[in-house]
N, C-alpha and C. Protein backbone atom coordinates (compact mmCIF):
# COMPACT_ATOMS: atom_id res chain seq x y z
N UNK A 1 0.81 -1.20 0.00
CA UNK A 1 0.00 0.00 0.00
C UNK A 1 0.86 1.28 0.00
N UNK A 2 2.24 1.42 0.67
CA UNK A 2 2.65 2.06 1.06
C UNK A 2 3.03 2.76 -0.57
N UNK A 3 3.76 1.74 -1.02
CA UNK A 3 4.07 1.88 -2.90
C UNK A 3 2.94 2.44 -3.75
N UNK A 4 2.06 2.26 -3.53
CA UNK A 4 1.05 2.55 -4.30
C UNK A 4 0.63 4.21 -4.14
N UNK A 5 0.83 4.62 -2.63
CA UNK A 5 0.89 5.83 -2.29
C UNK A 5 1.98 6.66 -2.96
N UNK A 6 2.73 6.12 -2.98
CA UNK A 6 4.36 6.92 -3.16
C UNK A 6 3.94 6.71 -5.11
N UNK A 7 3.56 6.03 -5.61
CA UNK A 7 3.42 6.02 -7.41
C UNK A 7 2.36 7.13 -7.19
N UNK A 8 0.89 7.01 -6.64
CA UNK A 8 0.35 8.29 -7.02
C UNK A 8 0.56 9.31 -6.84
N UNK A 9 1.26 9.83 -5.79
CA UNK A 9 1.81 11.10 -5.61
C UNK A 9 2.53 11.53 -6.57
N UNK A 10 3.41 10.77 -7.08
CA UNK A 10 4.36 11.12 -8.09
C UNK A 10 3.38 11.09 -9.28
N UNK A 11 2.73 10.58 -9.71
CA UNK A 11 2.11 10.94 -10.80
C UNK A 11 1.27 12.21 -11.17
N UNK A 12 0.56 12.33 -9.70
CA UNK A 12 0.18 13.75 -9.57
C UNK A 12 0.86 14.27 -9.45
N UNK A 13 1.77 14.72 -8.92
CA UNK A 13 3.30 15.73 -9.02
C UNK A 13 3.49 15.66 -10.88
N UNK A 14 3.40 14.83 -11.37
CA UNK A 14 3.62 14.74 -12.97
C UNK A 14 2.65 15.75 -14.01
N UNK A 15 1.83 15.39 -13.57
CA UNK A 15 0.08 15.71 -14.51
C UNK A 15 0.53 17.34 -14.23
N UNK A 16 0.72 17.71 -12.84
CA UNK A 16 0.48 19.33 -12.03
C UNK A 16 1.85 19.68 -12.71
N UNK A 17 2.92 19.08 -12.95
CA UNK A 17 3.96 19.92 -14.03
C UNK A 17 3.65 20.27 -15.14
N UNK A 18 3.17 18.96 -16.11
CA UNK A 18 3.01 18.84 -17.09
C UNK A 18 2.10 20.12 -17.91
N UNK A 19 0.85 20.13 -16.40
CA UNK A 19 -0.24 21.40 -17.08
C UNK A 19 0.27 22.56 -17.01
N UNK A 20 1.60 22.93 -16.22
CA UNK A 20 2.36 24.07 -16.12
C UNK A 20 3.39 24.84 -16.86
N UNK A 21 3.79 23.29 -18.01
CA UNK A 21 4.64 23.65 -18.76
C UNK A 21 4.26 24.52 -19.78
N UNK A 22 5.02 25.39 -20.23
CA UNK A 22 4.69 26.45 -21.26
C UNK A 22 4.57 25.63 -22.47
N UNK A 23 3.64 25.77 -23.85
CA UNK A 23 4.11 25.29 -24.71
C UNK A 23 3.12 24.03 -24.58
N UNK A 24 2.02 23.82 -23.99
CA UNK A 24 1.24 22.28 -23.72
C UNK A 24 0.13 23.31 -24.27
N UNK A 25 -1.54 22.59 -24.96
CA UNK A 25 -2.30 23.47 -25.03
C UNK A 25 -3.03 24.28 -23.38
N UNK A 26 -3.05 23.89 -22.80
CA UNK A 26 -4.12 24.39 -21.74
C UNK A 26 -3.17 25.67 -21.00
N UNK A 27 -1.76 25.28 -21.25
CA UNK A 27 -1.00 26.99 -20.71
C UNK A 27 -1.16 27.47 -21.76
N UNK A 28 -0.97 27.62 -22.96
CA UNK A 28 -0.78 28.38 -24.07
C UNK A 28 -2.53 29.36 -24.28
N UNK A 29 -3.55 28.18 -23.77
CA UNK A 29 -4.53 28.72 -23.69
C UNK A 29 -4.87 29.93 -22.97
N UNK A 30 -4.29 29.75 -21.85
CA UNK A 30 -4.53 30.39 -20.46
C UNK A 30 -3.92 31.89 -20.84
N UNK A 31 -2.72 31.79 -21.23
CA UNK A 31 -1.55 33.29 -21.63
C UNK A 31 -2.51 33.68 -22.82
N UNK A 32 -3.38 33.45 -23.44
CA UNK A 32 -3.66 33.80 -24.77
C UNK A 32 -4.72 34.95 -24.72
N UNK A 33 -6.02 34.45 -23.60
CA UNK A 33 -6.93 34.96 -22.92
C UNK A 33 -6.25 37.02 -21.96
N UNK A 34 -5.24 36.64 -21.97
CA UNK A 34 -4.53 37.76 -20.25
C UNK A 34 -3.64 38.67 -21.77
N UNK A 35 -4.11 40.10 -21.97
CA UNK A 35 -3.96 40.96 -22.77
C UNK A 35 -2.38 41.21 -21.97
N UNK A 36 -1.37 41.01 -22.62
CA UNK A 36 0.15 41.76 -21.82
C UNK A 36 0.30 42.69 -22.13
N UNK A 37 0.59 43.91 -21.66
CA UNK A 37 1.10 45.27 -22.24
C UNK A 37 2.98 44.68 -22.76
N UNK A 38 2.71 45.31 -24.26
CA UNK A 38 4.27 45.21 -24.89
C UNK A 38 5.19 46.48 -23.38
N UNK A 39 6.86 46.41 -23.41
CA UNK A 39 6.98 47.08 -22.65
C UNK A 39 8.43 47.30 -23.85
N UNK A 40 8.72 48.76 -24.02
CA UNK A 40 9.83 49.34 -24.54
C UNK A 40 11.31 49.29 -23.68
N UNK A 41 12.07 49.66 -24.27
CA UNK A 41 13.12 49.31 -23.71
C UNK A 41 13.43 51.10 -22.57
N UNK A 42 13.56 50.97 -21.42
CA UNK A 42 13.90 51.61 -19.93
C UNK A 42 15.15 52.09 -20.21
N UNK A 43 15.30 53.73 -19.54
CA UNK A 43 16.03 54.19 -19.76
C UNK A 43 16.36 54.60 -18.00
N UNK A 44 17.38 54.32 -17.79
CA UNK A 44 17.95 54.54 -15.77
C UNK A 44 17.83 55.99 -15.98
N UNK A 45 17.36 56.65 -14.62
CA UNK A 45 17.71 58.08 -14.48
C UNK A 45 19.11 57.58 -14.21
N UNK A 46 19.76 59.07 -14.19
CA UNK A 46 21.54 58.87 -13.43
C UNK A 46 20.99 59.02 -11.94
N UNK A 47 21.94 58.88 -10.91
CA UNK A 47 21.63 58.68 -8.88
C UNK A 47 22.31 60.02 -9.04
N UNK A 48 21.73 60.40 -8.12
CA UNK A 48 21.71 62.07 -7.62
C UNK A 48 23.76 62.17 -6.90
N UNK A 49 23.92 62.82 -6.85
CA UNK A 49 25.33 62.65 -6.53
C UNK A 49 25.67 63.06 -4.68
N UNK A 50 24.12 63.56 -4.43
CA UNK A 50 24.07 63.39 -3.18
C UNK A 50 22.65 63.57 -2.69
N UNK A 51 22.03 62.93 -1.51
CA UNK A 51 20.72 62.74 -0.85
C UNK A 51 20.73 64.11 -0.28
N UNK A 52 21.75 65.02 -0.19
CA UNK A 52 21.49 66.50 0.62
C UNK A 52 20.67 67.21 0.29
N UNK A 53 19.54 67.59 0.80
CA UNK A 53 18.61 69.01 0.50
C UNK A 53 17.53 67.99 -0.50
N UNK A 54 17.67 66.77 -0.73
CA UNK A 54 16.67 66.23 -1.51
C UNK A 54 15.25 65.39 -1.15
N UNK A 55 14.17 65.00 -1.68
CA UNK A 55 13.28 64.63 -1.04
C UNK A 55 13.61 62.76 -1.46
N UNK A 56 13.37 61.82 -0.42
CA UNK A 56 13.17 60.59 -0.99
C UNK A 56 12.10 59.45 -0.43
N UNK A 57 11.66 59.32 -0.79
CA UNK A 57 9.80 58.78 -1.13
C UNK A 57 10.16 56.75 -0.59
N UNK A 58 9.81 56.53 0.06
CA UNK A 58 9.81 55.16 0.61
C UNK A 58 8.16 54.76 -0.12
N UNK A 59 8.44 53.17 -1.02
CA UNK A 59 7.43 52.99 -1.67
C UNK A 59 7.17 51.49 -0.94
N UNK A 60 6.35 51.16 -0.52
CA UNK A 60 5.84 49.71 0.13
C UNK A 60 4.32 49.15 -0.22
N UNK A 61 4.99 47.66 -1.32
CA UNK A 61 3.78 47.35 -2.17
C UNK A 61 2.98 45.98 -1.02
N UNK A 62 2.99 46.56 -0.10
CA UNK A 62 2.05 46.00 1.02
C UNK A 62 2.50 44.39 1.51
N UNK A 63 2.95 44.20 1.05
CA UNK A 63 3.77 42.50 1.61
C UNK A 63 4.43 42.77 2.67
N UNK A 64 3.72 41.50 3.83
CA UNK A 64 4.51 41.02 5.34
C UNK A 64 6.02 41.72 5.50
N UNK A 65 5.98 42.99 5.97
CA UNK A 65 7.41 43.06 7.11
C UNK A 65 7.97 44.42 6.24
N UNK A 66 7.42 44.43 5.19
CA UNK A 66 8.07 45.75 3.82
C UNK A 66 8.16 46.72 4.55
N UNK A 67 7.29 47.53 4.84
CA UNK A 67 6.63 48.09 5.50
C UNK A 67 7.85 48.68 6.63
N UNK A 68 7.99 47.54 7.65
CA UNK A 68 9.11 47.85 8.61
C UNK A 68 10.34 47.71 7.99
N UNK A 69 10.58 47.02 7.18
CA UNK A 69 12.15 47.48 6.92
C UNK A 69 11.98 49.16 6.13
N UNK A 70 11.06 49.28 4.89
CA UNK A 70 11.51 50.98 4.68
C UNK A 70 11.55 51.76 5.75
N UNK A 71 10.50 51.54 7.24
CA UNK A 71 10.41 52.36 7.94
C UNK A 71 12.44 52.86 8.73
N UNK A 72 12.62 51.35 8.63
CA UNK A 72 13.96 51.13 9.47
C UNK A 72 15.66 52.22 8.19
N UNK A 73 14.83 52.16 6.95
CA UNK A 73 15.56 52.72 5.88
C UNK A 73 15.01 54.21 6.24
N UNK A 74 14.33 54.59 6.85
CA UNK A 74 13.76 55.91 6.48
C UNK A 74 14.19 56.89 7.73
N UNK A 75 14.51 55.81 8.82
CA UNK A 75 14.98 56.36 10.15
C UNK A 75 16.55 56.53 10.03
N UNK A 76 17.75 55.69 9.05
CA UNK A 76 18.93 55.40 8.96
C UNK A 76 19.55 56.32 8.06
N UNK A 77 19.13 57.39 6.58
CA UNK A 77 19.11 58.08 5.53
C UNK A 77 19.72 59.00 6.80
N UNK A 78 18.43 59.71 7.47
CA UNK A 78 18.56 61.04 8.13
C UNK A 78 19.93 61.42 9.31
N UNK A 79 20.48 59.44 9.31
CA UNK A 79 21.29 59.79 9.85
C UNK A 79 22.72 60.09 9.39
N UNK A 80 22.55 59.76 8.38
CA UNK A 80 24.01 59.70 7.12
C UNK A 80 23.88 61.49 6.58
N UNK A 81 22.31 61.34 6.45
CA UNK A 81 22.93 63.26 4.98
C UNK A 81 21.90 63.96 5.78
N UNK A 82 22.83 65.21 5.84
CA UNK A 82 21.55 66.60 5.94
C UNK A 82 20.15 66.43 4.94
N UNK A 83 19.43 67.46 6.17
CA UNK A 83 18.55 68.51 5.92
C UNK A 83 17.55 66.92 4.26
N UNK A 84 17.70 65.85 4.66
CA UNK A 84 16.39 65.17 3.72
C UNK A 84 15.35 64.72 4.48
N UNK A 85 14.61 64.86 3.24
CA UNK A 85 12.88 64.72 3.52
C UNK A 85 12.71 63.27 3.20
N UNK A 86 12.33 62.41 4.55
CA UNK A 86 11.66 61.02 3.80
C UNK A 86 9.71 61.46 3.73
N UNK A 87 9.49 60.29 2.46
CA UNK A 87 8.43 60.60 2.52
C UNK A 87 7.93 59.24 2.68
N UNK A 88 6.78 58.11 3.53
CA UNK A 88 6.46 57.48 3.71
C UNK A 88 5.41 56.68 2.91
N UNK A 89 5.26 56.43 1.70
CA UNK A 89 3.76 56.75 0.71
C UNK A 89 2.66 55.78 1.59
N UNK A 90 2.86 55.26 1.86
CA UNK A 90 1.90 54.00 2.34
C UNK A 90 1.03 54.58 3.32
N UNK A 91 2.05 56.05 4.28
CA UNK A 91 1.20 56.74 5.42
C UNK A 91 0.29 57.93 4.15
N UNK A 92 0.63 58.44 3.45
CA UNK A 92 -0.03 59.50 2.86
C UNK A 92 -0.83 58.74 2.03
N UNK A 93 -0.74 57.73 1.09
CA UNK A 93 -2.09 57.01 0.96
C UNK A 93 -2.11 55.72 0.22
N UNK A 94 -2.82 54.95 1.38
CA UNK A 94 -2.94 53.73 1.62
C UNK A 94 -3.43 52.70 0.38
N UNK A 95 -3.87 53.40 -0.42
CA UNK A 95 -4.19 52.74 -1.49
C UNK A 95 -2.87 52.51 -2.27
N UNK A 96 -1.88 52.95 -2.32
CA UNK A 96 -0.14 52.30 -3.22
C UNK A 96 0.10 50.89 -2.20
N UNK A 97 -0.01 51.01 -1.34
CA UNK A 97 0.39 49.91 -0.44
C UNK A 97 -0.25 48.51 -1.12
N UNK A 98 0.02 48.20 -1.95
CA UNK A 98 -0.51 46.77 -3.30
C UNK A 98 0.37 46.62 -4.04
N UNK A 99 0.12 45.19 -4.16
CA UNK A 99 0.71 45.07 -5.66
C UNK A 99 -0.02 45.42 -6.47
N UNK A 100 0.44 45.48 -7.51
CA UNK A 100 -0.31 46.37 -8.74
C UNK A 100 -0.54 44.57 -9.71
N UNK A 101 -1.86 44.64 -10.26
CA UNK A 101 -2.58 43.54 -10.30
C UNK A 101 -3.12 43.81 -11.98
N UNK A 102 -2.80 45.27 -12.32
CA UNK A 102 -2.86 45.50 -13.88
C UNK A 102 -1.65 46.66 -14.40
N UNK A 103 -1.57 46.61 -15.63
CA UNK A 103 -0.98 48.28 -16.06
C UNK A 103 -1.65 49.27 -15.43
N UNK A 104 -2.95 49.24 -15.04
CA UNK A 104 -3.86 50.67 -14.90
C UNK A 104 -3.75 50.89 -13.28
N UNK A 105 -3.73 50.07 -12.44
CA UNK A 105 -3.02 50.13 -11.45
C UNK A 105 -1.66 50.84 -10.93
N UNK A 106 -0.74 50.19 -11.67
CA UNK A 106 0.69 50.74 -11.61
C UNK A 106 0.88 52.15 -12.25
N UNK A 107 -0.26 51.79 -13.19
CA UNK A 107 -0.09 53.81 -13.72
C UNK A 107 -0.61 54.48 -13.01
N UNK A 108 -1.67 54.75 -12.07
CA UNK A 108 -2.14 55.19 -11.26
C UNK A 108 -1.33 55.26 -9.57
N UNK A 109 -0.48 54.33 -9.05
CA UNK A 109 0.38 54.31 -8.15
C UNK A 109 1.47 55.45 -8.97
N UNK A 110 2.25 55.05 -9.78
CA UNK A 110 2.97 56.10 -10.34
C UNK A 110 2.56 57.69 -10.44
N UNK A 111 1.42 57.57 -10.40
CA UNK A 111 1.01 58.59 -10.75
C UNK A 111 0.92 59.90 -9.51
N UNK A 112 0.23 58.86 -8.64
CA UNK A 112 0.46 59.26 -6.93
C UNK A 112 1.52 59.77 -6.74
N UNK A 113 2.74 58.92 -6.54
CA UNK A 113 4.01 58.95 -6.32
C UNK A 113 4.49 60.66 -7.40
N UNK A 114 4.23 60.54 -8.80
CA UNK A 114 4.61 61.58 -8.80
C UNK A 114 3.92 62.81 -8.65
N UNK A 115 3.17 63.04 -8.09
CA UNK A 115 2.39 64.43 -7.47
C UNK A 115 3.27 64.37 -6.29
N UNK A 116 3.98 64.25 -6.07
CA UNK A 116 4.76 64.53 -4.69
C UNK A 116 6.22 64.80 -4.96
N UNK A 117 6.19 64.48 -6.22
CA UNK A 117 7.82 64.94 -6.86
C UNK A 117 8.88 64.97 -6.01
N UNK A 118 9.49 63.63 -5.73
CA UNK A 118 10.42 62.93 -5.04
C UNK A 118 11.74 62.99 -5.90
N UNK A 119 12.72 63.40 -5.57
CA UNK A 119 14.05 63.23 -6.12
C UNK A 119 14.58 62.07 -6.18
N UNK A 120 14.02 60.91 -5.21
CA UNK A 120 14.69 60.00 -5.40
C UNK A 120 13.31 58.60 -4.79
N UNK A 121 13.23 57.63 -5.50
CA UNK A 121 12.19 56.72 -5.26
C UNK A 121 12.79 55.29 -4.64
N UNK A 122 12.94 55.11 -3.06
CA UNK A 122 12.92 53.03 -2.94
C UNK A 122 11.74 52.83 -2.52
N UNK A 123 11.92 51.88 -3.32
CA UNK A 123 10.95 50.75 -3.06
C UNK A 123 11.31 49.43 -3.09
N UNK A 124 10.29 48.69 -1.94
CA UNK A 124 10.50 47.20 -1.30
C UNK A 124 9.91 46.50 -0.90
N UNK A 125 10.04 45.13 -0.84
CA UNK A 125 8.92 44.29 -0.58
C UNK A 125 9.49 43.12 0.46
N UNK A 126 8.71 42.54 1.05
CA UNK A 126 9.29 41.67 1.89
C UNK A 126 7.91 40.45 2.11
N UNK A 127 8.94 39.63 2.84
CA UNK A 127 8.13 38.35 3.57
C UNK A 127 8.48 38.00 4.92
């Protein structure tokens, strides 16, 4: 009996890959249905050459513990460079605190974020 347990498991472990693999019909189906936004190729700002006199925006997309480590980043900045502004987004509004679950989402978090015109943006996530 014991064998017989240990073959079906593994077979189900098989079937649950198999439907996962890219390239089988029922994934190919699945990606076909979910519209992707094409994405162009990203251009880096250059890093400010110093945090002095600048504002910088702590971004937390709401996952277990994020949250406290930017807070712990936001207390440690002020102690390294003058005269900066952290800004907390998650306390000014609670709705960025997500993952972003479409494009129209993330354009709209972005969008937040920049009405506050931050010189410099982290963001982090945790477990």
């Amino acid at each position: 009996m014991p064998g017989r347990r240990r073959v079906g498991l593994i077979f189900s472990m098989m079937v649950l890959i198999m439907y996962t693999m890219p390239g089988l019909p029922g994934y190919a189906m699945a990606s076909e249905d979910k519209k992707i936004p094409k994405v162009g190729p990203v251009k880096m700002n250059s890093r400010p050459a110093s945090l002095e006199g600048k504002t910088v925006l702590l971004r937390w997309n709401g996952k277990y513990n994020g949250d406290k480590f930017l807070s712990r980043v936001g207390e440690l900045i002020p102690q390294q460079v003058k005269s900066v502004k952290i800004i907390k987004m998650w306390e000014i509004d609670k709705a960025t605190a997500t993952i972003s679950k479409s494009a129209e989402v993330s354009k709209q978090v972005a969008a937040n974020i920049t009405k506050l015109k931050p010189d410099l943006v982290i963001a982090a996530q945790a477990d």
